[in-house]
PDB file of N, CA and C in Angstrom:
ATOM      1  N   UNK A   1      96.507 113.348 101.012  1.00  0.00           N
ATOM      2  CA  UNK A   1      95.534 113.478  99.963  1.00  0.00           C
ATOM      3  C   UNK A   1      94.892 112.118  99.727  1.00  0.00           C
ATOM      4  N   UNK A   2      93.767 111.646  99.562  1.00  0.00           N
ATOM      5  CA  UNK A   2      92.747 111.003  98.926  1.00  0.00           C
ATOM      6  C   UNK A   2      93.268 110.500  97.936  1.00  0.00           C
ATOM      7  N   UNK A   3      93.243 109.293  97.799  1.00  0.00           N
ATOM      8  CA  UNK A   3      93.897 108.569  96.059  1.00  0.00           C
ATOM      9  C   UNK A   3      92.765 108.960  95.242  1.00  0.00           C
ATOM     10  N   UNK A   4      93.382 109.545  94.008  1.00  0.00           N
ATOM     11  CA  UNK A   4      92.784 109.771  92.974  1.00  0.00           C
ATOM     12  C   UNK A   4      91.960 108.376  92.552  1.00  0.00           C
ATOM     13  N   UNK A   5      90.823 108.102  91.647  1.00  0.00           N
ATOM     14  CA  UNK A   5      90.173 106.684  91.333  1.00  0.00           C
ATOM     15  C   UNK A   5      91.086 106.253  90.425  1.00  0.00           C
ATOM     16  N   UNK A   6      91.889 105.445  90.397  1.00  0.00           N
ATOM     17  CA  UNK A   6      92.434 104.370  89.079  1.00  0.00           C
ATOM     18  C   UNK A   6      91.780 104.693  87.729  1.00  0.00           C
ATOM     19  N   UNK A   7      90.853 104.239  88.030  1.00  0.00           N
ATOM     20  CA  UNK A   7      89.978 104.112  86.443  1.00  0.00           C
ATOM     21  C   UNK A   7      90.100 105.903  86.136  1.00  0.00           C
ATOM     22  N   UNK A   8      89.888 107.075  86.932  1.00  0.00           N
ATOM     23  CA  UNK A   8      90.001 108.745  86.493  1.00  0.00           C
ATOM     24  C   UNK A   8      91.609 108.674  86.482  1.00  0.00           C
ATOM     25  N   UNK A   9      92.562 108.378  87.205  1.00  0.00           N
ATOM     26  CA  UNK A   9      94.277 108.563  86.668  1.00  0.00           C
ATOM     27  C   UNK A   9      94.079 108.016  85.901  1.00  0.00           C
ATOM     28  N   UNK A  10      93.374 106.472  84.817  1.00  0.00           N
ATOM     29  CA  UNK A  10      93.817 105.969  83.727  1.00  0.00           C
ATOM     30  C   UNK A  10      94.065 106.918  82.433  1.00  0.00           C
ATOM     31  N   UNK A  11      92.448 107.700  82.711  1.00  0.00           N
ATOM     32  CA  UNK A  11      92.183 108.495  81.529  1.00  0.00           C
ATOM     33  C   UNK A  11      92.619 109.966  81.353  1.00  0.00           C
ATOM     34  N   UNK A  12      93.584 110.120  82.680  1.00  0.00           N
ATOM     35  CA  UNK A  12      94.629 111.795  82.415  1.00  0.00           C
ATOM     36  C   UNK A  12      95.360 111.691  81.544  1.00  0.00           C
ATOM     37  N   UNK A  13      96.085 112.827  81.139  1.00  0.00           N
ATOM     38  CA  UNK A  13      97.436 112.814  80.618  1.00  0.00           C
ATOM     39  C   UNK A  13      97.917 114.058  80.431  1.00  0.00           C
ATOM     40  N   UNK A  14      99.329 114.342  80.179  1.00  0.00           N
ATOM     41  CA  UNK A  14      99.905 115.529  80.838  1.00  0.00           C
ATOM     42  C   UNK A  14      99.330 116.403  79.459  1.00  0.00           C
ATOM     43  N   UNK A  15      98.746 117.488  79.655  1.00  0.00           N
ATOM     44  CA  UNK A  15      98.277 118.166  78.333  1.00  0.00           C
ATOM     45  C   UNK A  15      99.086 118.971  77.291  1.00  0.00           C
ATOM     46  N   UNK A  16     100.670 119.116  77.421  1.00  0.00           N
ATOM     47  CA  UNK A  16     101.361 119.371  76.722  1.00  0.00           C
ATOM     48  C   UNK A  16     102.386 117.761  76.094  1.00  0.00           C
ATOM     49  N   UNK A  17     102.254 117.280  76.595  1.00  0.00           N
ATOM     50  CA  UNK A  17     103.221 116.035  75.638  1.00  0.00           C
ATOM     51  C   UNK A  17     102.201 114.489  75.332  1.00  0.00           C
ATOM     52  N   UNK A  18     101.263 114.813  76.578  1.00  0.00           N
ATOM     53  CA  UNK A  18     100.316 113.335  76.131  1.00  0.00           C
ATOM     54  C   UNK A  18     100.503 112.370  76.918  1.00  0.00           C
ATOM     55  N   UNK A  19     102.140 112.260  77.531  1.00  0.00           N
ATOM     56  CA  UNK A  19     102.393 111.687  78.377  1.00  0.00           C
ATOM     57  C   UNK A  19     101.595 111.020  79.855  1.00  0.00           C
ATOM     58  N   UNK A  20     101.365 109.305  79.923  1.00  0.00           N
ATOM     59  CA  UNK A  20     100.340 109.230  81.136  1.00  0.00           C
ATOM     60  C   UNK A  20     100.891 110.003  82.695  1.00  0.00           C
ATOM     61  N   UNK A  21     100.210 110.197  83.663  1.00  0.00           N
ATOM     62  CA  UNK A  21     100.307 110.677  84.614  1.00  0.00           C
ATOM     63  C   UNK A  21     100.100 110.042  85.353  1.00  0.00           C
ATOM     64  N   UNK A  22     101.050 109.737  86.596  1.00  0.00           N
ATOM     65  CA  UNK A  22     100.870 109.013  88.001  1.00  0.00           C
ATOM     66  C   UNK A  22     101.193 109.579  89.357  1.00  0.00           C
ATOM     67  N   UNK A  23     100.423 109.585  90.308  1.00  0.00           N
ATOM     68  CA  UNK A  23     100.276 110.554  91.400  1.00  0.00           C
ATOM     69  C   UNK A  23     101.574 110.762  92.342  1.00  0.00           C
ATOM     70  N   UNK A  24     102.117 111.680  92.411  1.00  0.00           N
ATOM     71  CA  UNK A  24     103.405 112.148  92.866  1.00  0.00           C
ATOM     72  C   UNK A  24     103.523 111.502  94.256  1.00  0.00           C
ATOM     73  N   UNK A  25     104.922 110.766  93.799  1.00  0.00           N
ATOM     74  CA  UNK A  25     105.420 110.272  95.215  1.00  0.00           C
ATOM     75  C   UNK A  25     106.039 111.056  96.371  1.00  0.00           C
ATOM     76  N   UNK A  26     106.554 111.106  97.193  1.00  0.00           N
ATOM     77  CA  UNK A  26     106.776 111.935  98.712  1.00  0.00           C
ATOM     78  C   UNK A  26     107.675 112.782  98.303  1.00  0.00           C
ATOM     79  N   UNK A  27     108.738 111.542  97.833  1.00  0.00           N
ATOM     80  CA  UNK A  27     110.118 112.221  96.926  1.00  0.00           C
ATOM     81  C   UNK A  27     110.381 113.298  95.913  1.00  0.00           C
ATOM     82  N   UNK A  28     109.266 112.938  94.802  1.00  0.00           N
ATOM     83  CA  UNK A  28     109.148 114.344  94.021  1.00  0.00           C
ATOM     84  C   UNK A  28     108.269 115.545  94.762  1.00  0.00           C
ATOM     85  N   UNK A  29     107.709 115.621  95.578  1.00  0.00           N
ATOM     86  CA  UNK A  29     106.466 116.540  96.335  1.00  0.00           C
ATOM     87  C   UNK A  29     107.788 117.633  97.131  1.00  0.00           C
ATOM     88  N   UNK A  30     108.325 116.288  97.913  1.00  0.00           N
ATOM     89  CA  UNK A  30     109.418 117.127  98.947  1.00  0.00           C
ATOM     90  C   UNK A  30     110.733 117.834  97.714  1.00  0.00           C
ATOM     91  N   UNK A  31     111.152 117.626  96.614  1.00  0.00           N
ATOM     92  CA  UNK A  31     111.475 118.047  95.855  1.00  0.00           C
ATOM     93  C   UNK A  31     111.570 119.684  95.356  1.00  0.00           C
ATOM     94  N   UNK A  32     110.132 119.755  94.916  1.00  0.00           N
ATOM     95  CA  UNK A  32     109.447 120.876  94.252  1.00  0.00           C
ATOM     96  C   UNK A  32     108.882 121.784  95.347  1.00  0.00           C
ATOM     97  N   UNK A  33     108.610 121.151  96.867  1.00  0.00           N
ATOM     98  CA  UNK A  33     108.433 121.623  98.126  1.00  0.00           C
ATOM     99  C   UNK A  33     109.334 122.604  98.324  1.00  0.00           C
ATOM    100  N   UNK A  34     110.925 121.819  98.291  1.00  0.00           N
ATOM    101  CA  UNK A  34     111.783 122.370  98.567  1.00  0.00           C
ATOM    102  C   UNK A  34     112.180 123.946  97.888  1.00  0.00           C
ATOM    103  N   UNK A  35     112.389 123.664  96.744  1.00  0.00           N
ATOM    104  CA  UNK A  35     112.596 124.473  95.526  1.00  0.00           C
ATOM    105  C   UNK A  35     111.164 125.507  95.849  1.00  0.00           C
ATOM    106  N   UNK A  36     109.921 125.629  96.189  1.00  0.00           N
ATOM    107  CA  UNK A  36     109.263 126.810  96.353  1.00  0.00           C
ATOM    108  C   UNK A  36     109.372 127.007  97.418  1.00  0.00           C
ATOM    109  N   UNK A  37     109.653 126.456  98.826  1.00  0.00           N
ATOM    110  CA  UNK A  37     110.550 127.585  99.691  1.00  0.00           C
ATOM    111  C   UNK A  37     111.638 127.846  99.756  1.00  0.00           C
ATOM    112  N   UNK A  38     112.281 127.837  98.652  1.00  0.00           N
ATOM    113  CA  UNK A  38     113.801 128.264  98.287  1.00  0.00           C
ATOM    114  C   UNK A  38     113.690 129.691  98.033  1.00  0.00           C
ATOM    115  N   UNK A  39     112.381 130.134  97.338  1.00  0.00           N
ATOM    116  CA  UNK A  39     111.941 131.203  96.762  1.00  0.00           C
ATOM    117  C   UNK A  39     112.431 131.691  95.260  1.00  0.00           C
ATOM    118  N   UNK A  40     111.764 132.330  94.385  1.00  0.00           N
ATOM    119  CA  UNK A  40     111.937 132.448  93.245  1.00  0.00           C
ATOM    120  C   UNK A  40     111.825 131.108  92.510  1.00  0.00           C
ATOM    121  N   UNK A  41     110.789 130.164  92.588  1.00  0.00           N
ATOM    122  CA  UNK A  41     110.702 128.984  91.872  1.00  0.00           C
ATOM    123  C   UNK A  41     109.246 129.217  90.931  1.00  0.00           C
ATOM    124  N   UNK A  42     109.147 129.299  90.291  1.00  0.00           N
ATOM    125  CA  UNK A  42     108.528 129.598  88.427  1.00  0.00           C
ATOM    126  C   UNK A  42     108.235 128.436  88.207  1.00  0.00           C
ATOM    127  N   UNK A  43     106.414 128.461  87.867  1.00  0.00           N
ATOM    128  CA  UNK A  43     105.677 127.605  86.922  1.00  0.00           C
ATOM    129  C   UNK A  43     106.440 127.410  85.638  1.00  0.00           C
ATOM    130  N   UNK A  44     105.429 126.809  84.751  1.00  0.00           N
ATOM    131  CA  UNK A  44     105.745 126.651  83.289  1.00  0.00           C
ATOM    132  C   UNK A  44     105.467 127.879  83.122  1.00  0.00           C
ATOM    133  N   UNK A  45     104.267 128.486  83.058  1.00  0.00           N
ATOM    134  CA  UNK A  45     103.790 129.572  82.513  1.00  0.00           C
ATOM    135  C   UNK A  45     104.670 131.261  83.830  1.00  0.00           C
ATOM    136  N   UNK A  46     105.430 130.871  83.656  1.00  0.00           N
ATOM    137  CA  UNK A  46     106.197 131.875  84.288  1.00  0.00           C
ATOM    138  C   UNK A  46     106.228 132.838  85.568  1.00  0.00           C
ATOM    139  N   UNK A  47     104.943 132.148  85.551  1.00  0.00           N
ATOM    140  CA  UNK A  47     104.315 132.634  87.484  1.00  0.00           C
ATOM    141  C   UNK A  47     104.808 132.321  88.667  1.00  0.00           C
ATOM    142  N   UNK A  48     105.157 133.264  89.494  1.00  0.00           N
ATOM    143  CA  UNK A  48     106.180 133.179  91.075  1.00  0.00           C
ATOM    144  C   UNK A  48     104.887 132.332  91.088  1.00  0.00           C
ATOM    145  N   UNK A  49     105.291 130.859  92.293  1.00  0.00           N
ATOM    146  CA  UNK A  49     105.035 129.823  92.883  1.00  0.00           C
ATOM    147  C   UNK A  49     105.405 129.455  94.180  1.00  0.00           C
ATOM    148  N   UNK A  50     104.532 130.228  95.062  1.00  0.00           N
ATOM    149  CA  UNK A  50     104.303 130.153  96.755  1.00  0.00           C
ATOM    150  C   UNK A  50     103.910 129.439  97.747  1.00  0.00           C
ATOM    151  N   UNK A  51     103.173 128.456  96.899  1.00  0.00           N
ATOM    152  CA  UNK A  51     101.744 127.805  97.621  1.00  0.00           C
ATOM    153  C   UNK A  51     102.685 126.387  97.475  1.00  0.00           C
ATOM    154  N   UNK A  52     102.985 125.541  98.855  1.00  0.00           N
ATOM    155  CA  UNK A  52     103.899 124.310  98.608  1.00  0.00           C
ATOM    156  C   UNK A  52     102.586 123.196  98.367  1.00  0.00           C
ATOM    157  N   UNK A  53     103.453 122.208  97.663  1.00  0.00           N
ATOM    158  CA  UNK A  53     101.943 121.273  96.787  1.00  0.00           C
ATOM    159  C   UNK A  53     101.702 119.524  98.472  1.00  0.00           C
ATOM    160  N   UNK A  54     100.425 119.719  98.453  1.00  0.00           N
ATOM    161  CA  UNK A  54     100.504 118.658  99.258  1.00  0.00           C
ATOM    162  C   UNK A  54     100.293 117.153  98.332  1.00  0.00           C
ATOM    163  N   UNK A  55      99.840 118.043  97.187  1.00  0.00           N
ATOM    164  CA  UNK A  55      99.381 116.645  96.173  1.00  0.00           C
ATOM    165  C   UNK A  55      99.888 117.088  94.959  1.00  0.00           C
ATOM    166  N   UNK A  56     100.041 115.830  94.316  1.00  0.00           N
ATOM    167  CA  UNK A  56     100.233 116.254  92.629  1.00  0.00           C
ATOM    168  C   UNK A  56     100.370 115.129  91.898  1.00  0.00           C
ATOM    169  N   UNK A  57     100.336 115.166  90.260  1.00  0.00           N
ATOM    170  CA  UNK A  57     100.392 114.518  89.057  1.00  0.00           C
ATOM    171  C   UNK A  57     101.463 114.364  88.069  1.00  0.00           C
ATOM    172  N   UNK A  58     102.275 113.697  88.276  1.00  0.00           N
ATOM    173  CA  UNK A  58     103.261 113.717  87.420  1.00  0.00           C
ATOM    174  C   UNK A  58     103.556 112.932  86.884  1.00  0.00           C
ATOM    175  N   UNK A  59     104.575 113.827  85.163  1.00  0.00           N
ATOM    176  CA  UNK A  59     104.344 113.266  84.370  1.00  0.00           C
ATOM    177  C   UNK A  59     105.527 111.670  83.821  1.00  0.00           C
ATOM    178  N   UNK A  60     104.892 111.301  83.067  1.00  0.00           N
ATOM    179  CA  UNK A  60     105.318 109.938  82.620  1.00  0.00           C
ATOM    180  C   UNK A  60     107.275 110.023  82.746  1.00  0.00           C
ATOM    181  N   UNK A  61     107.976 110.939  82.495  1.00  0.00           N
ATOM    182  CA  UNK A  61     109.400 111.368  82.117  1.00  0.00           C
ATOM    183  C   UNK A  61     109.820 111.807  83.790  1.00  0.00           C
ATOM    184  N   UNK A  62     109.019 111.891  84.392  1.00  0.00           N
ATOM    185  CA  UNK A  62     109.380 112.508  85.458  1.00  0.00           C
ATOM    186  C   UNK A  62     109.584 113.810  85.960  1.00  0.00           C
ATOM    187  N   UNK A  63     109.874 114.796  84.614  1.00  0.00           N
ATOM    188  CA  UNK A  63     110.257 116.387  84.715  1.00  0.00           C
ATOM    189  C   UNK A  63     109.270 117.441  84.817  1.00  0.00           C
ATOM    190  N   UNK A  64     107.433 117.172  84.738  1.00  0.00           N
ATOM    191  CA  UNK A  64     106.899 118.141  85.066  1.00  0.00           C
ATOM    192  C   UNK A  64     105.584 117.344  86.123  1.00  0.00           C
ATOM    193  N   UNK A  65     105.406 118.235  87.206  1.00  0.00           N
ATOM    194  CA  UNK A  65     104.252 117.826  88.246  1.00  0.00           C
ATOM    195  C   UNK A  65     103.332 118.642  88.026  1.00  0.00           C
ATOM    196  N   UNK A  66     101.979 118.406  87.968  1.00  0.00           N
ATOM    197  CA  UNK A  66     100.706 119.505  87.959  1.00  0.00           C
ATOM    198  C   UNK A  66     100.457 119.304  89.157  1.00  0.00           C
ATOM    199  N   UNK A  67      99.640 120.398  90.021  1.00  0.00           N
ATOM    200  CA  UNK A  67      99.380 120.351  91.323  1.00  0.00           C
ATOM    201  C   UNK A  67      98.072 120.122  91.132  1.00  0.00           C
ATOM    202  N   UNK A  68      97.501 119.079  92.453  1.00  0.00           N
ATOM    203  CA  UNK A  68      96.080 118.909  92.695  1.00  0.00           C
ATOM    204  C   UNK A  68      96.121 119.797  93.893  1.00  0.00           C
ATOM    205  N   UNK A  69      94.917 120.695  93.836  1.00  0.00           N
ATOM    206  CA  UNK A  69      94.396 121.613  94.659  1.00  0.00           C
ATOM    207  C   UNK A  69      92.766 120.923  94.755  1.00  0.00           C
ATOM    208  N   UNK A  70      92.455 121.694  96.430  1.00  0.00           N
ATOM    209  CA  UNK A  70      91.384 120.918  96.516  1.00  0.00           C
ATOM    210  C   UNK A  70      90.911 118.862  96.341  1.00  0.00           C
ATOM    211  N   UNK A  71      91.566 118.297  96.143  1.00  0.00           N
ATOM    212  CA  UNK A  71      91.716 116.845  95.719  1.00  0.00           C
ATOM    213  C   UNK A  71      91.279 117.199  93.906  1.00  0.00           C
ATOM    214  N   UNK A  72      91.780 118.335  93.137  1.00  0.00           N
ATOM    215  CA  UNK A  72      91.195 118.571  91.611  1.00  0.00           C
ATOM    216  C   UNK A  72      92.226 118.624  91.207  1.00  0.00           C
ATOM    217  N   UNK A  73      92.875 117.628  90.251  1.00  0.00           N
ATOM    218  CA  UNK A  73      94.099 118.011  89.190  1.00  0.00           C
ATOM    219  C   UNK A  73      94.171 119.487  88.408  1.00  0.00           C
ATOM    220  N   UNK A  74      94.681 120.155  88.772  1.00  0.00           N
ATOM    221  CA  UNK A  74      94.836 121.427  87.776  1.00  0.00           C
ATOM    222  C   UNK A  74      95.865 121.117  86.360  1.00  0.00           C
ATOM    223  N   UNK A  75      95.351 120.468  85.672  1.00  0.00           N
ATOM    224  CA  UNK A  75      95.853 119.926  84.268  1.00  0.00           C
ATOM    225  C   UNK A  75      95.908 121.106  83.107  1.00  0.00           C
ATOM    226  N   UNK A  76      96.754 122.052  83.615  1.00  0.00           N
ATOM    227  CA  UNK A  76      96.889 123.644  82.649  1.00  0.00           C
ATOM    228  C   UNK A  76      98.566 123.765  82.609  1.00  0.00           C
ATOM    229  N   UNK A  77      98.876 123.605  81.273  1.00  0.00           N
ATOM    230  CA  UNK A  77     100.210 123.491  80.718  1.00  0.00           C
ATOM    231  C   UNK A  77     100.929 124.234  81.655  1.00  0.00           C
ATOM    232  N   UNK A  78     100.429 125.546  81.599  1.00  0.00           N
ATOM    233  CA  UNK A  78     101.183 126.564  82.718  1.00  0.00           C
ATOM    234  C   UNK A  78     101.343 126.689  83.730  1.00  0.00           C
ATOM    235  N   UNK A  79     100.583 125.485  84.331  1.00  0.00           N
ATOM    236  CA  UNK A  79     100.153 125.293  86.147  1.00  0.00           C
ATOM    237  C   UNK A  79     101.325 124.403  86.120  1.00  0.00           C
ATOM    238  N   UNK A  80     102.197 123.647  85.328  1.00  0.00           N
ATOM    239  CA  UNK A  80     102.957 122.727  85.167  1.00  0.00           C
ATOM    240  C   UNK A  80     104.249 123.244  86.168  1.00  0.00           C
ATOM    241  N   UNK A  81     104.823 122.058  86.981  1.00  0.00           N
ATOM    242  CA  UNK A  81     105.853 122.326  87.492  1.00  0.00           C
ATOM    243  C   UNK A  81     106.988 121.749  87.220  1.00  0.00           C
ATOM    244  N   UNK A  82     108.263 122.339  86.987  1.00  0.00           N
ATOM    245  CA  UNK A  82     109.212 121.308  86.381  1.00  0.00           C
ATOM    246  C   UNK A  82     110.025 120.566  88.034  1.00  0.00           C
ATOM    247  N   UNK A  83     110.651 119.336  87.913  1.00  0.00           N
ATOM    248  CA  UNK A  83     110.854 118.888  89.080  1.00  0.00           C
ATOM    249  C   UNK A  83     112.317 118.993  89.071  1.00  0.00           C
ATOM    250  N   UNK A  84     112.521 119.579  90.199  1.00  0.00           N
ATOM    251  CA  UNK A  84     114.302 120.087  90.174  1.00  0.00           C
ATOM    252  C   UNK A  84     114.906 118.118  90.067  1.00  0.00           C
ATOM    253  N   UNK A  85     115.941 118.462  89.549  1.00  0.00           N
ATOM    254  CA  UNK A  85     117.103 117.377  89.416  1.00  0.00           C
ATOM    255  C   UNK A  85     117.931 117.285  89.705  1.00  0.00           C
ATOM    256  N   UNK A  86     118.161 116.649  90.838  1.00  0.00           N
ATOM    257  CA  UNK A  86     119.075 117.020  92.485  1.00  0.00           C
ATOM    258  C   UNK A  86     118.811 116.223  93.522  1.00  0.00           C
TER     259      UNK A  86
END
């Protein structure tokens, strides 16, 4: 993926806590990778999750990733992914 611009990551933030956002490293990607071809791995908003993320945004705490689709942050509480801890 394309680095997001600095100055556009300055001004994200995760839209349920406020928390800043910084672009997901290999480690959390292969993570949450893992866990949706595990199968049965659930958004925030409670939706089966199929599609493995090549990019993403995550948040300041570490525990939820939003996926960029298209090089576009999908910044929707429910698009939120929690990052297994493991």
């Amino acid at each position: 993926m394309p680095s997001i611009d600095p100055e556009l990551l300055a001004l994200l933030a995760c839209p349920d806590s406020r928390q800043p956002l910084a672009e997901a490293g290999a480690d959390v990607l292969e993570k949450v990778n893992a866990a949706i071809r595990s199968g049965a791995f659930k958004n925030v908003g409670g939706a089966d999750v199929e599609q493995t993320l090549e990019a993403g945004l995550v948040r300041e705490d570490g525990s939820i990733v939003y996926p960029v689709r298209d090089s576009i942050p999908v910044l929707l509480v429910e698009e939120g992914l929690a990052v297994p801890q493991a």
